[in-house]
Protein backbone atom coordinates (compact mmCIF):
# COMPACT_ATOMS: atom_id res chain seq x y z
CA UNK A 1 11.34 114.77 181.21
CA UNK A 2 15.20 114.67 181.50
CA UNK A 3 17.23 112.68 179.07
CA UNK A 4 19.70 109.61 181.34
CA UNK A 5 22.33 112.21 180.24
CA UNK A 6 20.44 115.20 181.45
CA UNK A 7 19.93 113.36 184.49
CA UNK A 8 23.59 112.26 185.10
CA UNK A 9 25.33 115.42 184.64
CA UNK A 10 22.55 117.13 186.69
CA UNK A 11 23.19 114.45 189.45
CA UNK A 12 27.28 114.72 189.24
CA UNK A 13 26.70 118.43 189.30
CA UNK A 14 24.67 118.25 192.37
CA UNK A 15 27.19 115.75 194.29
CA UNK A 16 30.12 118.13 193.66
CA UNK A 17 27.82 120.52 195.20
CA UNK A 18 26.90 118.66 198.38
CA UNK A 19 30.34 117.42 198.60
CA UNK A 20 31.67 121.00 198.95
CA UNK A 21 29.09 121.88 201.63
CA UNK A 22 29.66 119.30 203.87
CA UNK A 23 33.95 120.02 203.53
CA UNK A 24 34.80 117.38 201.01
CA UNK A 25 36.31 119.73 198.67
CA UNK A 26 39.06 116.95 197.60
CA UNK A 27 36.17 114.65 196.70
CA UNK A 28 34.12 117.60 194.64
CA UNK A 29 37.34 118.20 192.90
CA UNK A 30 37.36 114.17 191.81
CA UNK A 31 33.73 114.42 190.57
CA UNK A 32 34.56 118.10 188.85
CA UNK A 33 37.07 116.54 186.78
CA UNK A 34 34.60 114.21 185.52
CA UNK A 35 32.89 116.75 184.20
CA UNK A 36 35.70 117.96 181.54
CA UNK A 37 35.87 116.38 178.34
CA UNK A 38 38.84 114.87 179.38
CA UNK A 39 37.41 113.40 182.59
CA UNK A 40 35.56 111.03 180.50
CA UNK A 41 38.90 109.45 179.00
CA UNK A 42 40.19 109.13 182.30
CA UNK A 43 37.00 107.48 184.22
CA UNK A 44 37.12 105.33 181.10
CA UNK A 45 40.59 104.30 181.66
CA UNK A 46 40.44 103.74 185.47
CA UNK A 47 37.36 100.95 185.30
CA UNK A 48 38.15 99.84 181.50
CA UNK A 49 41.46 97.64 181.78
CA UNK A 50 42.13 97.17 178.19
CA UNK A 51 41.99 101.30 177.12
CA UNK A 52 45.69 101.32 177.45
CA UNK A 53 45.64 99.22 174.58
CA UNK A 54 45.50 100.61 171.08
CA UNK A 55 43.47 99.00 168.21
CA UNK A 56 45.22 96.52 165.52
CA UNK A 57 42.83 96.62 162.24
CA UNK A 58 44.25 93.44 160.45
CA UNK A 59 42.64 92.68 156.79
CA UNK A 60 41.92 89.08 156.05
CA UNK A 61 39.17 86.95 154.22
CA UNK A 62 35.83 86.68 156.10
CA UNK A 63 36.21 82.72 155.84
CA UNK A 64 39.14 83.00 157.74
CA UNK A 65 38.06 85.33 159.75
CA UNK A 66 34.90 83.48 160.59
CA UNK A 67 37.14 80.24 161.18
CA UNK A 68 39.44 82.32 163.78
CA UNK A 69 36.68 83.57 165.56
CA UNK A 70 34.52 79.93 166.08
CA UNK A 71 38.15 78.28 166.54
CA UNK A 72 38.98 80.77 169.50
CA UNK A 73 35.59 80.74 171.15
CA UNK A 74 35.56 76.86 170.66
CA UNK A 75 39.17 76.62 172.60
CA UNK A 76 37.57 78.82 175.05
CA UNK A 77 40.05 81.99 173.88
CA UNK A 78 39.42 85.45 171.96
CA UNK A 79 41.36 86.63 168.98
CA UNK A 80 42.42 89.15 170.94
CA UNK A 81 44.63 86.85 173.42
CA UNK A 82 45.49 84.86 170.76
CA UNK A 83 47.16 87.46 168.95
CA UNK A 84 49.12 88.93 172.23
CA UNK A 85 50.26 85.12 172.33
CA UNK A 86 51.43 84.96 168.64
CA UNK A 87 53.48 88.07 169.03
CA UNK A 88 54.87 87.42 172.16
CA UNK A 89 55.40 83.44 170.52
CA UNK A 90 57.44 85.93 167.78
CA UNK A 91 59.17 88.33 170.03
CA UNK A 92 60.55 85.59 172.14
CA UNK A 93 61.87 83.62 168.76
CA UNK A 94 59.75 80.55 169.56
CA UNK A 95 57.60 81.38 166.27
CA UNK A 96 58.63 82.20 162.56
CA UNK A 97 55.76 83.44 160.01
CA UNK A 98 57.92 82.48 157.44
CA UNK A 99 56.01 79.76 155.02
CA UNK A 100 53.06 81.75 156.11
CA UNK A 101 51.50 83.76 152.92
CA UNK A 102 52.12 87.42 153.23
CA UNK A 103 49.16 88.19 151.15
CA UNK A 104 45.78 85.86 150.40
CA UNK A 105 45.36 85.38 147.12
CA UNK A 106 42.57 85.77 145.12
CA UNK A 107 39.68 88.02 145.29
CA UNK A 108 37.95 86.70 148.11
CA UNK A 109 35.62 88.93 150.33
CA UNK A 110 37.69 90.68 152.64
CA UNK A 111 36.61 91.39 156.49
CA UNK A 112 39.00 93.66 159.33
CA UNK A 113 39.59 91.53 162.69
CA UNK A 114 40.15 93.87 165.25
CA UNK A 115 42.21 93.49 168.25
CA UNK A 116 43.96 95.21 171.41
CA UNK A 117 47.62 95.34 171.67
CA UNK A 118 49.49 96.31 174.59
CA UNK A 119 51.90 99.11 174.15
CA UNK A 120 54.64 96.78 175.52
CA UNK A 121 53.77 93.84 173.14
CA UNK A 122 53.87 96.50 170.75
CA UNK A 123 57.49 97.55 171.74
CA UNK A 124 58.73 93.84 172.25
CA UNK A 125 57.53 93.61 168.74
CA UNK A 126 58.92 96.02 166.98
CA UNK A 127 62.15 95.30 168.35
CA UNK A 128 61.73 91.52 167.19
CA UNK A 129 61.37 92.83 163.91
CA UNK A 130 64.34 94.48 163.51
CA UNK A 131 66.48 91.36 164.76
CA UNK A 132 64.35 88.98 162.31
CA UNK A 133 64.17 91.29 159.38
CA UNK A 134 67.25 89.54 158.29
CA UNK A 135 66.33 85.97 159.29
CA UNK A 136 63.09 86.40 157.26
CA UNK A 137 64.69 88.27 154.42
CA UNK A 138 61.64 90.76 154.88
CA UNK A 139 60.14 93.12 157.20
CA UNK A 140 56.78 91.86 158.52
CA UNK A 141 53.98 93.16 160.57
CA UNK A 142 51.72 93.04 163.49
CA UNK A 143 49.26 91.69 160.59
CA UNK A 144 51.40 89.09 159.12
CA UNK A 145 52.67 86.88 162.58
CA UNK A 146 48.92 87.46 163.75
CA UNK A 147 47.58 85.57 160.44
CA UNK A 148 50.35 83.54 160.64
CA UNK A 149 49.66 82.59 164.16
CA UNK A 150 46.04 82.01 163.67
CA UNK A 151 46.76 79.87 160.95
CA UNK A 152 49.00 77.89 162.75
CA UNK A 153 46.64 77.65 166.33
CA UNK A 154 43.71 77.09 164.00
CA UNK A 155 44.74 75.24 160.69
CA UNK A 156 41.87 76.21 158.33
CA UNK A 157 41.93 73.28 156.73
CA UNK A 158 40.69 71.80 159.78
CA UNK A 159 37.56 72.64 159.02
């Protein structure tokens, strides 16, 4: 018995097939492509709308973490659109991390929130940060203004 991925490649194979015969040689092309490694990527992209956006590891304490995460599903939100907002919030000048730790202290267990960042938020960003570096007498990070944010959105002493 075939494998599902047996099956589909046997079944996209076959289409491209029947699409030549019957003179649809643009559409074989289409599902031909599919077939390349890189074909993948690409169907991924067209019905995935975030794939444009790259990954943002940020290191924080699983209490916090945990607190960000009920906070934002409680306010009907996800930490990634939170984020976007806090740097977009810091881009725009209408938020300052500064009084905001740079670093939690102690040894607390750490976690890694995980978020999607548009390449244009990315840009607006790093372009905020070199106009604030000298407003915040440092140069922060994706990392910092997204704590920063969250803590400010989601107090954690609200707990």
């Amino acid at each position: 018995m075939a494998t599902a991925r047996e099956k589909l490649l046997t079944d996209l194979r076959a289409a491209s097939a029947h699409l030549r015969a019957t003179d649809a040689p643009e559409l074989a092309d289409t599902v031909d492509t599919l077939l390349t490694p890189a074909g993948w990527g690409q169907l991924r992209r067209a019905v995935e709308p975030d794939t444009d956006n790259r990954n943002e590891m940020i290191r924080l304490s699983e209490a916090a973490h945990r607190h960000y995460e009920q906070a934002a599903t409680a306010a009907g939100s996800t930490l990634t659109a939170d984020v976007s907002e806090g740097l977009r919030a810091f881009a725009d000048g209408s938020f300052s991390p500064a009084g905001y730790p740079r670093r939690e202290a102690g040894s607390r267990a750490q976690s890694h929130m995980n978020v999607r960042i548009a390449d244009d938020l990315r840009a607006d960003f790093a372009a905020a940060v070199t106009a604030r570096t000298t407003e915040l007498g440092y140069k922060t990070t994706i990392g910092h203004v997204a704590k920063a944010w969250l803590a400010h959105k989601y107090p954690l002493s609200a707990k």
